[in-house]
N, C-alpha and C. Protein backbone atom coordinates (compact mmCIF):
# COMPACT_ATOMS: atom_id res chain seq x y z
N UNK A 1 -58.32 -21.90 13.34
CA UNK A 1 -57.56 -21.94 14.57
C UNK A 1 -56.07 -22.17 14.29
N UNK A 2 -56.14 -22.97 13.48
CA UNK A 2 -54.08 -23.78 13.25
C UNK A 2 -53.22 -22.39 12.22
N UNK A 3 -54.56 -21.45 11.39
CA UNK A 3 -53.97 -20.06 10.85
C UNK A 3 -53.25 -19.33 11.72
N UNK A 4 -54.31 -18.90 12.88
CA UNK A 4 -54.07 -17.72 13.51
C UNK A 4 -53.33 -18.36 14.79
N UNK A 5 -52.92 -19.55 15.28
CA UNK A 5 -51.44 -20.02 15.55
C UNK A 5 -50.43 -20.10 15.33
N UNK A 6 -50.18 -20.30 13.94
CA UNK A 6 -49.15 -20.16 12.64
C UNK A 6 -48.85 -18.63 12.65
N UNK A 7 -49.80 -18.07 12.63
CA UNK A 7 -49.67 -17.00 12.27
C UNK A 7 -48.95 -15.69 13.74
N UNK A 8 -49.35 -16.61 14.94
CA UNK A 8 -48.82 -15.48 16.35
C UNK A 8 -47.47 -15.99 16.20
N UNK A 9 -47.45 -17.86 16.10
CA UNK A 9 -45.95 -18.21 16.23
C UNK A 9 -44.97 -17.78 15.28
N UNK A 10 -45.55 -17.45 13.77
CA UNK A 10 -44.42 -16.77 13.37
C UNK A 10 -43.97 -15.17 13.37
N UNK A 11 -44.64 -14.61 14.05
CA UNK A 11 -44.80 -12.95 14.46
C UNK A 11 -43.98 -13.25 15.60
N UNK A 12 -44.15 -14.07 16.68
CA UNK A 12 -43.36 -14.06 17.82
C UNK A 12 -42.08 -14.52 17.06
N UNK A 13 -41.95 -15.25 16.32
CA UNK A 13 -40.81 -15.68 15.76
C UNK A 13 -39.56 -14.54 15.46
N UNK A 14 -40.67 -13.67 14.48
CA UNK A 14 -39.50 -12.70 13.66
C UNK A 14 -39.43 -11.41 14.54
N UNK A 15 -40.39 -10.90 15.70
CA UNK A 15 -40.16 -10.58 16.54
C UNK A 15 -38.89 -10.48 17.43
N UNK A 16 -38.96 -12.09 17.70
CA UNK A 16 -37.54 -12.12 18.73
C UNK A 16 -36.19 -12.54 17.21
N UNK A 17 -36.37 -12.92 16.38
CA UNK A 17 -34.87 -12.56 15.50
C UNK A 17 -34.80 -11.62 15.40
N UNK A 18 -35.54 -10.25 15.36
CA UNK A 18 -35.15 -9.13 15.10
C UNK A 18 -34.85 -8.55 15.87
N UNK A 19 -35.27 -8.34 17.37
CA UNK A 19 -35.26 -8.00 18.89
C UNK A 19 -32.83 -8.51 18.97
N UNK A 20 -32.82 -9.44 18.89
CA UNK A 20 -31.74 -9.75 19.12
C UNK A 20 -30.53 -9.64 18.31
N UNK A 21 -30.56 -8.85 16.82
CA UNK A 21 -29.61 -7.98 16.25
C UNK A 21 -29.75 -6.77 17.22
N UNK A 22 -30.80 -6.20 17.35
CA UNK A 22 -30.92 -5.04 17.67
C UNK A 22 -30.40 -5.11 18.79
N UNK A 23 -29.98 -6.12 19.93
CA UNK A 23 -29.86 -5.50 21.07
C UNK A 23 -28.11 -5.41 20.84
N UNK A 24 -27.98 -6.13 20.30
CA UNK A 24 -25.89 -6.44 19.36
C UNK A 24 -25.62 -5.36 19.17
N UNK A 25 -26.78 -4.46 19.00
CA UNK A 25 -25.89 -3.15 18.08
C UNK A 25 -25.41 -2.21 19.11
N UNK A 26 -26.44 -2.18 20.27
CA UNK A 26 -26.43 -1.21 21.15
C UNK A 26 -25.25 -1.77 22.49
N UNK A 27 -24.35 -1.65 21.80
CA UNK A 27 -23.36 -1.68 22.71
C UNK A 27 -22.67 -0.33 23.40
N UNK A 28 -22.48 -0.10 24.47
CA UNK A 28 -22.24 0.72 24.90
C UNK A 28 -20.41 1.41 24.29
N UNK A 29 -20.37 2.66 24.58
CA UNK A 29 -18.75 3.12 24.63
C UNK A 29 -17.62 2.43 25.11
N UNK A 30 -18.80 2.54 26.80
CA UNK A 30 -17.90 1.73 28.26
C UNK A 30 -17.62 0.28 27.87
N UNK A 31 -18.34 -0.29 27.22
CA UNK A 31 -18.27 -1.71 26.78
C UNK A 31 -17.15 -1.90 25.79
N UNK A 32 -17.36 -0.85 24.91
CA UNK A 32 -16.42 -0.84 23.61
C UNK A 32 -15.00 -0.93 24.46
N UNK A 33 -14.47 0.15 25.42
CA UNK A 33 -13.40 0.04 26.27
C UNK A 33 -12.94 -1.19 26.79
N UNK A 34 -14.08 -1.85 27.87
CA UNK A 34 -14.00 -2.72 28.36
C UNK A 34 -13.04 -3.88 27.26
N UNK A 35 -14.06 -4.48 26.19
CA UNK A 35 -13.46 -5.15 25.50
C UNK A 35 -12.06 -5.06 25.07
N UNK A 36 -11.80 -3.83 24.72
CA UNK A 36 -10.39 -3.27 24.03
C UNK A 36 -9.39 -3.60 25.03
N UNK A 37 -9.95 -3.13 26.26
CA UNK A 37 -8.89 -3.35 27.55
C UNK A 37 -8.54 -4.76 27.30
N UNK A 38 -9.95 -5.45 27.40
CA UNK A 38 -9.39 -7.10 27.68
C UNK A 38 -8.43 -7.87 26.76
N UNK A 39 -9.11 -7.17 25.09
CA UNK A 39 -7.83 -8.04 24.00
C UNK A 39 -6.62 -7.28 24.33
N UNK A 40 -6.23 -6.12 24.87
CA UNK A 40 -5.30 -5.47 24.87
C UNK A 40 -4.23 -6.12 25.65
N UNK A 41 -4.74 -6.54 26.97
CA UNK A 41 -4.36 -7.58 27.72
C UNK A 41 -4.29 -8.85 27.20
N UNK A 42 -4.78 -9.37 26.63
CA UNK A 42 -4.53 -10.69 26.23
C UNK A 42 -3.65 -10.84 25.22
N UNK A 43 -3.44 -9.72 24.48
CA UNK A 43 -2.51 -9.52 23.38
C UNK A 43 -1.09 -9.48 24.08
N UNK A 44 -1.04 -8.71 25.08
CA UNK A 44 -0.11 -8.32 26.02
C UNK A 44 0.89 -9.75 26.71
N UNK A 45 0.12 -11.01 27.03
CA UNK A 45 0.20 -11.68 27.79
C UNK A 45 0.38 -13.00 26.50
N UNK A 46 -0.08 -12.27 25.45
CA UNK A 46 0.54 -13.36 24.53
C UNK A 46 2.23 -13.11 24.16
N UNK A 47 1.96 -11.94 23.96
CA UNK A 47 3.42 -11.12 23.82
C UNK A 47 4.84 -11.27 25.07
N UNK A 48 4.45 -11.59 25.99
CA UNK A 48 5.05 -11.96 26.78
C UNK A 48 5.41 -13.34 27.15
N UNK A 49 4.18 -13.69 27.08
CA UNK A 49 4.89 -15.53 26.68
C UNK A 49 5.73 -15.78 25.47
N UNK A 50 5.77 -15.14 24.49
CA UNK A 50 6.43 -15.37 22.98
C UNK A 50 7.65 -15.23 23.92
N UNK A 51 7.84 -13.86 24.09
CA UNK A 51 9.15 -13.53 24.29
C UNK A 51 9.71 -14.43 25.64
N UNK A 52 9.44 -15.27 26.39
CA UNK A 52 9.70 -15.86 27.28
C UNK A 52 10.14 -17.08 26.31
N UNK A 53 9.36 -17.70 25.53
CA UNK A 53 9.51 -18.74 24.80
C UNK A 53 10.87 -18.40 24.05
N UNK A 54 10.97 -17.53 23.28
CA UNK A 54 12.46 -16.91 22.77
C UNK A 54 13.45 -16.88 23.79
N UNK A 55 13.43 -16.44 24.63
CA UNK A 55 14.60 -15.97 26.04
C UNK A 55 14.74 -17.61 26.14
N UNK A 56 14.01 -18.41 26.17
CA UNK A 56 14.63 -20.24 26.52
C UNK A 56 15.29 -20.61 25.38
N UNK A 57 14.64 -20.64 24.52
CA UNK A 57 15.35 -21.04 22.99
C UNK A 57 16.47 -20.25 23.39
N UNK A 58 16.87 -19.27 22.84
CA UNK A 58 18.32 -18.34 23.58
C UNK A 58 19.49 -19.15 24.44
N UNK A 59 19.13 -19.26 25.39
CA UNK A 59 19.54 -19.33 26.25
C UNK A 59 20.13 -21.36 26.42
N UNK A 60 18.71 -22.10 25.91
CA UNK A 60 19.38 -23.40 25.30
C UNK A 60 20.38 -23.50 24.43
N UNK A 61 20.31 -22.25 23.14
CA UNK A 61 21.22 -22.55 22.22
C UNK A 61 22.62 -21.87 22.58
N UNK A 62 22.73 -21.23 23.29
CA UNK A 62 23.58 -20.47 24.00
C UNK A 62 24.73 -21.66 24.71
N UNK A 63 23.84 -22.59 25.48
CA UNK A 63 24.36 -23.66 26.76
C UNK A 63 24.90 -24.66 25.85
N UNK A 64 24.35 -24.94 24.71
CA UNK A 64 24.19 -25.93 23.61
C UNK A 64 25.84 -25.49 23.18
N UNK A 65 25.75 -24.28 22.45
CA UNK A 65 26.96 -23.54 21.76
C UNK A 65 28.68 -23.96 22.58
N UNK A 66 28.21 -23.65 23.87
CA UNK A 66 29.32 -23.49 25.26
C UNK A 66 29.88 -24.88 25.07
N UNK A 67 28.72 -25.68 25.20
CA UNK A 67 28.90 -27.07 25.74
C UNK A 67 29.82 -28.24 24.38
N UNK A 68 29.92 -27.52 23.19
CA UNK A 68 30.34 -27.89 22.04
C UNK A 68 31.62 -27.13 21.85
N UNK A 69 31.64 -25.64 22.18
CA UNK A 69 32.87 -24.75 22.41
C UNK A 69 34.11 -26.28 23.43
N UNK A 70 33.69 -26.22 24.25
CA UNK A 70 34.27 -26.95 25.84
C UNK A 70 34.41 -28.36 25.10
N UNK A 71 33.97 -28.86 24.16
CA UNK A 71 34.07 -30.49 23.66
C UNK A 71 35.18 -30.20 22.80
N UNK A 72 34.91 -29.26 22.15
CA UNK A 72 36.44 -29.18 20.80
C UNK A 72 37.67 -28.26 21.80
N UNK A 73 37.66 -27.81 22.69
CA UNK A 73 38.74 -27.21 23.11
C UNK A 73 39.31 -28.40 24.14
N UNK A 74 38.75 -29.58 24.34
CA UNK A 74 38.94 -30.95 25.34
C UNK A 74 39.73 -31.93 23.96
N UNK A 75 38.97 -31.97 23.02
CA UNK A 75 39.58 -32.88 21.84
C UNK A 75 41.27 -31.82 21.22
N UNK A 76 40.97 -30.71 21.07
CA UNK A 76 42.19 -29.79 20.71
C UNK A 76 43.33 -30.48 22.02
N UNK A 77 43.13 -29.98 23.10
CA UNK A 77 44.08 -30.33 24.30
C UNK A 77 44.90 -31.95 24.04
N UNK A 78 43.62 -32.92 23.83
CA UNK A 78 44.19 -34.17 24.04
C UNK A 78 45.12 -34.21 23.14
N UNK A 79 44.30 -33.88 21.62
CA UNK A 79 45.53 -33.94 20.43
C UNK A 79 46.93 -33.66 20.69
N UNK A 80 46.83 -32.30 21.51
CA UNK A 80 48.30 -32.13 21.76
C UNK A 80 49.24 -32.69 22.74
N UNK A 81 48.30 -33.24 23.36
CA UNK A 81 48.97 -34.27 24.29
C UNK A 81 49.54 -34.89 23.62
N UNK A 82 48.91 -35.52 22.87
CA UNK A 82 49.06 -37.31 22.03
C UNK A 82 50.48 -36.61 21.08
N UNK A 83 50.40 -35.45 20.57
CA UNK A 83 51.38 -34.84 19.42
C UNK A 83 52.67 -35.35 19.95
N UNK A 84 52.15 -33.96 20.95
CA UNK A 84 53.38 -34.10 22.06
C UNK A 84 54.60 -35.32 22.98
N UNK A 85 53.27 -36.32 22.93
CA UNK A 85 54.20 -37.52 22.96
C UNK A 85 55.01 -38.53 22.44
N UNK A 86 54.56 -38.13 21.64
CA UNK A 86 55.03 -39.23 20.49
C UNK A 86 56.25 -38.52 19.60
């Protein structure tokens, strides 16, 4: 009796491991698309956040640049004040 139990449970066993490569394989065309669409998009939407992430960096170092331009052209001025007076 405990043979021919052993013996269905491991037939059902290799049964269903083998049942479930096989169904992996059979993926459709439409599916193949589907997927492609979706990383295509997600690739897309990564790509667009990068470049959003760049456009801030930019645009900080840009404000950063100005804001250091405007500090030495404030220290230049005073100097010549001070030159000037003395």
């Amino acid at each position: 009796m405990m043979k021919r139990l052993l013996a269905l449970v491991s037939v059902v066993g290799l049964t269903a491991s083998c049942a479930i490569p096989l169904r992996a394989q059979q993926m459709s065309v439409a599916q193949y698309q589907r997927n492609s669409a979706k990383e295509t998009r997600k690739q897309q939407k990564l790509t667009k956040k990068n470049a959003k992430q760049q456009r801030k960096i930019l645009k900080r170092a840009a404000k950063a640049q100005k804001k250091s331009l405007k500090a030495a052209q404030k220290a230049d001025a005073k100097a010549n004040r001070q030159l000037h007076q003395n």
